[in-house]
Protein backbone atom coordinates (compact mmCIF):
# COMPACT_ATOMS: atom_id res chain seq x y z
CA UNK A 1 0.00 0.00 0.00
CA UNK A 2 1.36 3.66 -0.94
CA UNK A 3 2.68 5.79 1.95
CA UNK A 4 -0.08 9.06 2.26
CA UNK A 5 2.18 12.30 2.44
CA UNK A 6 1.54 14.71 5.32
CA UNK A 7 -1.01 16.92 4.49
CA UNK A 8 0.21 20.69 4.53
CA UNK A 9 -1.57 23.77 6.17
CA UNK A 10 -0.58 27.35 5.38
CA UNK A 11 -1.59 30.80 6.61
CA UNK A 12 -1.55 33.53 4.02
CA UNK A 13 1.43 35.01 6.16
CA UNK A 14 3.37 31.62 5.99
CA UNK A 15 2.87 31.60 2.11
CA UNK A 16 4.27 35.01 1.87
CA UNK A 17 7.11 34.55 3.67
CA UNK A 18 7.78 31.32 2.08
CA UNK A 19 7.96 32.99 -1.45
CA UNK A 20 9.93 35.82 -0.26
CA UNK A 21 12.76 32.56 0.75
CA UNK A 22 12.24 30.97 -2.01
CA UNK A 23 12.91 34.40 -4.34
CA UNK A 24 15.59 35.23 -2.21
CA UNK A 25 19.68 35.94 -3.55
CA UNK A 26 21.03 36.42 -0.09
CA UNK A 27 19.43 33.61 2.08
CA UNK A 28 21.29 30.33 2.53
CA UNK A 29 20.91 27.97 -0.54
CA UNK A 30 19.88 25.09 1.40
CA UNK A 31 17.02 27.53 2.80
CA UNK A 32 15.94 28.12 -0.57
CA UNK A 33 15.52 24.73 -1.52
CA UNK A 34 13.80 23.90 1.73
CA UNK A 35 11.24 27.27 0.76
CA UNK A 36 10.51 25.80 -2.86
CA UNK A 37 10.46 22.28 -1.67
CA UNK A 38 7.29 23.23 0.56
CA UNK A 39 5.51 25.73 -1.98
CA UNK A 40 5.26 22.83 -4.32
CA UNK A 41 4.06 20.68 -2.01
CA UNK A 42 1.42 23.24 -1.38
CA UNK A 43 0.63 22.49 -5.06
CA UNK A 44 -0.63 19.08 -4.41
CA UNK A 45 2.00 17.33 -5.94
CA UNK A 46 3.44 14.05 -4.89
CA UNK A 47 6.96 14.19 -3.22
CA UNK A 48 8.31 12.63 -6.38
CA UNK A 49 6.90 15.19 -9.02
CA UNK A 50 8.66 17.49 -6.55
CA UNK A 51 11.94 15.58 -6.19
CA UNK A 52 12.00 15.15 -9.89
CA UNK A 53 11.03 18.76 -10.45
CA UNK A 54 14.02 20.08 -8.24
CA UNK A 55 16.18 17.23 -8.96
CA UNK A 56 16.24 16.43 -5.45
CA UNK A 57 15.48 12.29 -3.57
CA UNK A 58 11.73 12.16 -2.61
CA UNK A 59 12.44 11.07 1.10
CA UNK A 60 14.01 14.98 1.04
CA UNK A 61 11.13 16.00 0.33
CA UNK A 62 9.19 14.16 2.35
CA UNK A 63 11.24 15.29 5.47
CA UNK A 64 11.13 19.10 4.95
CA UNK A 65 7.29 18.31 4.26
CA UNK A 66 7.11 16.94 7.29
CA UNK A 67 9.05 19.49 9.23
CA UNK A 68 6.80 22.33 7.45
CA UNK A 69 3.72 20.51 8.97
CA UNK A 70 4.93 20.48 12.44
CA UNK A 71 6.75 23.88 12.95
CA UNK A 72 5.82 25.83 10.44
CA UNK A 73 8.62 28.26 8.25
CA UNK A 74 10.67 27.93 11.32
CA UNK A 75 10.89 24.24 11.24
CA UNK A 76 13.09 24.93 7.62
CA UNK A 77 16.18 26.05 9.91
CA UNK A 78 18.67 23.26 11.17
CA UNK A 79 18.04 21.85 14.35
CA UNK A 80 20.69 22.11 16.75
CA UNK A 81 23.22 19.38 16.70
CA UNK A 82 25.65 18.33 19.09
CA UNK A 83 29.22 18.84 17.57
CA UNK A 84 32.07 17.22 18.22
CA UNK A 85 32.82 17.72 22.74
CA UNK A 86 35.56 20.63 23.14
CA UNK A 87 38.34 18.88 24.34
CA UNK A 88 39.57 22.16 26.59
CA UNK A 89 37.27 24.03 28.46
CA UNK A 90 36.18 27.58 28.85
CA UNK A 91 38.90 27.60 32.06
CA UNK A 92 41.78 27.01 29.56
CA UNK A 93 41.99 30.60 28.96
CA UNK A 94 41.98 31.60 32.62
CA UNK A 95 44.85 29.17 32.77
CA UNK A 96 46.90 30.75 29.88
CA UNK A 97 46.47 34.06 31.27
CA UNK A 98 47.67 33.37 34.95
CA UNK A 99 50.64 31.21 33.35
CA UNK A 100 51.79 34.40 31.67
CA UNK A 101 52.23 36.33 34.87
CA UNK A 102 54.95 33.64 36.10
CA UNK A 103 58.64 33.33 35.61
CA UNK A 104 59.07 31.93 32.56
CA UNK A 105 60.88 27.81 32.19
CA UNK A 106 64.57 28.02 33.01
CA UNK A 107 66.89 29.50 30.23
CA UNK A 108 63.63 31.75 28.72
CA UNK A 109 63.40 35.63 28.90
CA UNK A 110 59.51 35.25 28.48
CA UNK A 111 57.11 32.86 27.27
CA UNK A 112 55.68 31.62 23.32
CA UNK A 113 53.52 28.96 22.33
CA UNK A 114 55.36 26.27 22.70
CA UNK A 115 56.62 26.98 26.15
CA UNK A 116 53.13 27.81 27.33
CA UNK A 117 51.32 24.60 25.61
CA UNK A 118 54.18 22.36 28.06
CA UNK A 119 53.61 24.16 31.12
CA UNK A 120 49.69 23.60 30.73
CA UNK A 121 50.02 20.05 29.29
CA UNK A 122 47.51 21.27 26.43
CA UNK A 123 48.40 21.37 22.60
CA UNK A 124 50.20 24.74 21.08
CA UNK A 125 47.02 25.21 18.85
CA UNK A 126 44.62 25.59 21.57
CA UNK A 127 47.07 28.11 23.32
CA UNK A 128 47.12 30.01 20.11
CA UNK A 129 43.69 29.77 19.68
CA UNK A 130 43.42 32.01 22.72
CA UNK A 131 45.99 34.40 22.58
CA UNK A 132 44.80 35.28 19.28
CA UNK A 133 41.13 36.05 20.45
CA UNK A 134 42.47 37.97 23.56
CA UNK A 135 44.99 40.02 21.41
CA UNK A 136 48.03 38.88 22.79
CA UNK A 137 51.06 38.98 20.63
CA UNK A 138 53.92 37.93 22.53
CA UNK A 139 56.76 39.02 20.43
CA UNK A 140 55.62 42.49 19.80
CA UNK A 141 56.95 45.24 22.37
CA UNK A 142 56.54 48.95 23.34
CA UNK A 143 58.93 51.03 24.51
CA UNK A 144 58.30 54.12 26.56
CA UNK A 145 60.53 56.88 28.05
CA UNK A 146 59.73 58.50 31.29
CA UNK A 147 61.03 61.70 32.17
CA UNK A 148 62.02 62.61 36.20
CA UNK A 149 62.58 65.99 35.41
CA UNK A 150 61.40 67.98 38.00
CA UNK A 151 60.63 70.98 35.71
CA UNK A 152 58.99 69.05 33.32
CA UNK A 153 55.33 70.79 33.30
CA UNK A 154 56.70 73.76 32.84
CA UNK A 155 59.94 72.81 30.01
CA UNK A 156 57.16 70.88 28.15
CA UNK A 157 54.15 73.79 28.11
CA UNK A 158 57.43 75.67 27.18
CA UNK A 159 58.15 73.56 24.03
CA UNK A 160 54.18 72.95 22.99
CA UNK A 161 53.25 76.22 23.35
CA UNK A 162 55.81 77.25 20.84
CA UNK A 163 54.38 74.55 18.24
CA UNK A 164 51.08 75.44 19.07
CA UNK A 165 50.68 79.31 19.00
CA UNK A 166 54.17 80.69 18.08
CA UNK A 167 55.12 83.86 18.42
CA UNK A 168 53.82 86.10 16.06
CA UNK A 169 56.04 87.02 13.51
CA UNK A 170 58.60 84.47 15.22
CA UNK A 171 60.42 81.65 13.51
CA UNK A 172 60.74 78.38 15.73
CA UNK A 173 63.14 75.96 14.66
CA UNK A 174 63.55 71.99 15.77
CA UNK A 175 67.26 71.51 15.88
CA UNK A 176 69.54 68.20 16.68
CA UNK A 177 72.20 65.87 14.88
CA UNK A 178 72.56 62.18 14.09
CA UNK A 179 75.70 61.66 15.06
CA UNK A 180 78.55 58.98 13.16
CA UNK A 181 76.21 57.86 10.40
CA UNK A 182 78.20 55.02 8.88
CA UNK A 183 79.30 54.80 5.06
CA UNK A 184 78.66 51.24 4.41
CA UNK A 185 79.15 49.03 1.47
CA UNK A 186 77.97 45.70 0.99
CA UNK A 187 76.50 43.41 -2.11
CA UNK A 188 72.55 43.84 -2.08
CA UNK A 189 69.87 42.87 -4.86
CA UNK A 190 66.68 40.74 -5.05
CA UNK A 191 66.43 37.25 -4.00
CA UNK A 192 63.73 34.59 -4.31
CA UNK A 193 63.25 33.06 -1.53
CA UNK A 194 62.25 28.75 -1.40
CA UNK A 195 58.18 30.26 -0.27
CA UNK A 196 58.76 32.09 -3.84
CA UNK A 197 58.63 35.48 -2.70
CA UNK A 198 60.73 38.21 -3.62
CA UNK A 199 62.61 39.96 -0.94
CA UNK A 200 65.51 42.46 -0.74
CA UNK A 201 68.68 40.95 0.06
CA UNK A 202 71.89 42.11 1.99
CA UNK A 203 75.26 40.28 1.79
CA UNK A 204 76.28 39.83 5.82
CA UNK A 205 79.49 41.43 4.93
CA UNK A 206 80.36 45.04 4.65
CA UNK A 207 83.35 47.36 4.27
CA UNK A 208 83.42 50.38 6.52
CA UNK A 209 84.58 53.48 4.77
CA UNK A 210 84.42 56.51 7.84
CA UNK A 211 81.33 58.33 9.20
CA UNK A 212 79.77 61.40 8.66
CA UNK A 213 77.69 63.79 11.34
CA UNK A 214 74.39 65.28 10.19
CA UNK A 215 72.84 68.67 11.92
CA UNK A 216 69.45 69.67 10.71
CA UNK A 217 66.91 72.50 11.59
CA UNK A 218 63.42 71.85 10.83
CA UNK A 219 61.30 74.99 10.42
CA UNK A 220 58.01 73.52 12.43
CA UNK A 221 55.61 75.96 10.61
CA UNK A 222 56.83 74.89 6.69
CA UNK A 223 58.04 71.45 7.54
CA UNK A 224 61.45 72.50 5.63
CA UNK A 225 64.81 70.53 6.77
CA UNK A 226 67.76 72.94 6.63
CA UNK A 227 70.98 70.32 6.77
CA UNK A 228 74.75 70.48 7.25
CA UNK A 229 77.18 67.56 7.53
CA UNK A 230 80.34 67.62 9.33
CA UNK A 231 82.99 65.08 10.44
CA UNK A 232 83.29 66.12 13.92
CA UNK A 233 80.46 67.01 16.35
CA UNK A 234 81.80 69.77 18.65
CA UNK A 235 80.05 72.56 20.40
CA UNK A 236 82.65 75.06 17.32
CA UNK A 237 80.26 73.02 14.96
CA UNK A 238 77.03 73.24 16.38
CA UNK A 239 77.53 77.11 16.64
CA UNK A 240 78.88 77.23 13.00
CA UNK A 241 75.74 75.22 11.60
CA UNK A 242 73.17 77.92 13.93
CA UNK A 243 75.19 80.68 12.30
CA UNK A 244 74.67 79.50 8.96
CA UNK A 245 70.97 78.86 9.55
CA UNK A 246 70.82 82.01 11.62
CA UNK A 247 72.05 84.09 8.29
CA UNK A 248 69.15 83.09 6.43
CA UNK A 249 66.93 84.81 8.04
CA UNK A 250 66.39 88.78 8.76
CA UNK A 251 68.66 90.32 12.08
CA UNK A 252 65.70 91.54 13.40
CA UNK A 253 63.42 88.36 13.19
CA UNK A 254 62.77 86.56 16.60
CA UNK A 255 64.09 82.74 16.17
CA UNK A 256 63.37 80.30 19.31
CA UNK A 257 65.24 77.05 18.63
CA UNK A 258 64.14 74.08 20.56
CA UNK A 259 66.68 71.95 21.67
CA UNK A 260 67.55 68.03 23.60
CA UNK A 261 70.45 68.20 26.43
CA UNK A 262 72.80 67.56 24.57
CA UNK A 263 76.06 68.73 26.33
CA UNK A 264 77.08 70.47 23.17
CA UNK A 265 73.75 72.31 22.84
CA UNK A 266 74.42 73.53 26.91
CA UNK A 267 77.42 76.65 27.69
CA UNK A 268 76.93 79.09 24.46
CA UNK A 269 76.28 81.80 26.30
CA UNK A 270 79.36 83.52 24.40
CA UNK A 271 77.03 82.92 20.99
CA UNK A 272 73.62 83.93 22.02
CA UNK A 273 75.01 87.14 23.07
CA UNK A 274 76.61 87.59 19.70
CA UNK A 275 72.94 86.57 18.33
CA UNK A 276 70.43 88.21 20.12
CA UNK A 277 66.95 87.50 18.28
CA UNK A 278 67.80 83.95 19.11
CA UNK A 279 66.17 81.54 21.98
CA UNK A 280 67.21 78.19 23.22
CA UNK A 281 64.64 76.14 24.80
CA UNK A 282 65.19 72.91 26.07
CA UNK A 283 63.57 69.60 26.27
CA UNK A 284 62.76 68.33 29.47
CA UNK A 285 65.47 64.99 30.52
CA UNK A 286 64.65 62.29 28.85
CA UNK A 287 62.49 63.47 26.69
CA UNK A 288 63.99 64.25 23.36
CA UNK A 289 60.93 62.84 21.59
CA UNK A 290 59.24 66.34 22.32
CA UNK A 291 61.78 67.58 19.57
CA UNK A 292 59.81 67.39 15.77
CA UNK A 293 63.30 66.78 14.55
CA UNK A 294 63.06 63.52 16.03
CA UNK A 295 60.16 62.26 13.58
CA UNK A 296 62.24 63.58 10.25
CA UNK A 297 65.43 61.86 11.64
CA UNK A 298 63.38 58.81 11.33
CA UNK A 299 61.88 59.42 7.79
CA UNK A 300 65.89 59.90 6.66
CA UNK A 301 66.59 56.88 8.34
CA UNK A 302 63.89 54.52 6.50
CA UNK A 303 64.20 56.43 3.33
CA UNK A 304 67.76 57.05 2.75
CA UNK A 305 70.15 54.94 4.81
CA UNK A 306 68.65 51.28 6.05
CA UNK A 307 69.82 48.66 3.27
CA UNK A 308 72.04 51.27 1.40
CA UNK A 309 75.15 51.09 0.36
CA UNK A 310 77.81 53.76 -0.33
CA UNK A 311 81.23 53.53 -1.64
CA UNK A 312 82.80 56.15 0.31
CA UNK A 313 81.89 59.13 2.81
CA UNK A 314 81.77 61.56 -0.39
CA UNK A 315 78.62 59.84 -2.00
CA UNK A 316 76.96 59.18 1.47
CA UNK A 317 76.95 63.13 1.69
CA UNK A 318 75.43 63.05 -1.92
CA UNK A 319 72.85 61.22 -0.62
CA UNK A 320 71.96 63.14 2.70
CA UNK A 321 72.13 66.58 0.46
CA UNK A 322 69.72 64.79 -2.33
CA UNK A 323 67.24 63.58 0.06
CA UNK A 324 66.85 66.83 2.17
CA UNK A 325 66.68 68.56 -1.03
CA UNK A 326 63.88 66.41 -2.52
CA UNK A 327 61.90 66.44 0.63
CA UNK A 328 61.66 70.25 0.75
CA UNK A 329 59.83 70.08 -2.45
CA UNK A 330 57.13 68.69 -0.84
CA UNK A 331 57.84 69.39 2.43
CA UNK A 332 54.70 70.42 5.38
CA UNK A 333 54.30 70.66 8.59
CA UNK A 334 53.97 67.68 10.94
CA UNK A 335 50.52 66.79 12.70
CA UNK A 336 52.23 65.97 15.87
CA UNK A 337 50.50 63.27 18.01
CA UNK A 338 52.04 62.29 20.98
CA UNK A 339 50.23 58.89 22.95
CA UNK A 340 49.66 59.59 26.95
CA UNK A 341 52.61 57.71 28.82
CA UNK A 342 51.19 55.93 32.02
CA UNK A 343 54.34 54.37 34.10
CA UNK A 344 51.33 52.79 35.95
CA UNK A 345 50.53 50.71 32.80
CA UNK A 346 53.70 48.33 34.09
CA UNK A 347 52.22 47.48 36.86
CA UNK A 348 48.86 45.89 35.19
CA UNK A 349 49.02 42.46 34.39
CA UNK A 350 48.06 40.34 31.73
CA UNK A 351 44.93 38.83 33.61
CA UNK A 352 43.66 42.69 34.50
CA UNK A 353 44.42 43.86 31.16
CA UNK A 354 41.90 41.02 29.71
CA UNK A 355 39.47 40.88 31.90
């Protein structure tokens, strides 16, 4: 005797909503399927017309009939299924985050995966698994700098005053060196690597060929680098490059220079007398990184010296007068953003941080 199908019932509503799913680019295919499965049933036809019609087994179609009858459009969703049992618990990450605020195993300066998944007697993917949701990256670091200057409200309102509302009709300048910047030459080129990407490459060897000294000036309203290299880095040649940049500029114009603690910057009393429009203000100790010299010293850096290679001292001063020069073309102000510095921040751990 032939099996009777389930006989369907449908609202109005249901039928609408049904159509909509079955019409639908942006539900789930299987949903779809399940949406025109039913509305043909609706049609009176046998769950084999339907199979055959959507190229689907009848005993498909007789389930999602089925499943229509007794819970409606809802009854079209998956049920919820069981899944494999988690083989750590929800307690393994309390566990990875305590571990992290004890001495490390013998011989380590800190902790990674591996040493972590041994101490917990779990596998190294399940520790990852963790830190990666929690945002811990072990091998990336922060530094910070701290100043214990006692003036160093006042030497820092000082030095941000003057970036924020100048002087009128003042010049300020951000002045410092990089001392002994090395000529190197070495071998360097592309090289494919065995993953097949290209990367730069560096022969471990070099030959050393003498070291130049670099003072710049930045003028913090234009962003333009004024530059001078020298092979020795005396207080006679810090007060022969602020003469020069000095010159530029009218007698009568006020010029406040801001300045690190440098011992060569300290004792020219003798030349601001001779120079009287101009003003020294210092950082606070330990806090050179309030100079905006600071951030082009690192631009030069990336730009102009890592993985170069020079022959002798004469082309590495090429280079340093071609790069300031092409920079000025362009060259703007800095938007100067500075993060808070909490010392207090050393003292939170890992667990407090997370939770």
């Amino acid at each position: 005797m032939a099996r009777v199908a389930v006989e369907l019932r449908c609202s109005a509503e249901q039928r609408s909503e049904l159509v909509a799913l079955a019409r639908s680019r942006t539900a789930e295919a299987r949903l779809v399927e399940r949406a025109r499965i039913v509305l043909a049933c609706l049609e009176c036809k046998r769950n084999d017309e339907v199979g055959q019609a959507l190229g689907i087994r009848p005993n498909t179609v007789g389930l999602w009939r089925k499943r229509f009858a007794a819970g409606g459009v809802a009854g079209l969703q998956d049920r919820p299924r069981p899944g494999k049992k988690a083989t750590y618990g929800s307690e393994l990450r309390q566990r990875i985050l305590h571990r992290l605020e004890q001495p490390p195993p013998k011989g380590l300066v800190g902790w990674d995966g591996g040493s972590l998944a041994a101490a917990l007697g779990v596998s190294d993917d399940a520790v990852w698994r963790v830190m990666r949701k929690e945002g811990i990256q072990l091998r990336r670091h922060r530094s910070w700098c701290v100043s214990t200057d006692s003036q160093f409200a006042a030497k820092a309102a000082d030095i941000i005053g003057l970036y924020l509302n100048p002087p009128e009709n003042a010049l300020v300048l951000s002045v410092d060196e990089k001392p002994t910047i090395q000529a190197l030459e070495r071998a360097r080129g592309y090289v494919l690597t065995s993953s097949g990407k290209v990367v730069q490459g560096l022969k471990s060897t070099y030959k050393r060929h003498g070291t130049i000294n670099l003072f710049a000036a930045l003028e913090v309203a234009t962003g333009v680098i004024r530059g001078k290299t020298t092979t020795s880095k005396k207080r006679v040649d810090f007060q022969a490059f602020m003469a020069e940049i000095v010159a530029g500029y009218p007698a009568d114009r006020q010029i406040h220079v801001i300045l690190d603690n440098l011992c060569t910057h300290k004792k020219n009393d003798d030349w601001l007398a001779a120079h009287p429009n101009v003003t020294f203000h210092f950082t606070p100790t330990s806090a050179s990184w309030l100079n905006q010299v600071e951030i082009w010293f690192g631009i030069f850096s990336r730009k102009a010296l890592a993985g170069a290679s020079f022959r002798n001292v004469e082309q590495l001063v090429q280079v340093i007068g071609d790069f300031i020069e092409v920079y000025n073309e362009h060259a703007a102000p800095f938007v100067w953003r500075k993060r808070e510095v909490k010392g207090a921040q050393l003292r939170n751990t890992i667990v407090n941080l997370r939770n």
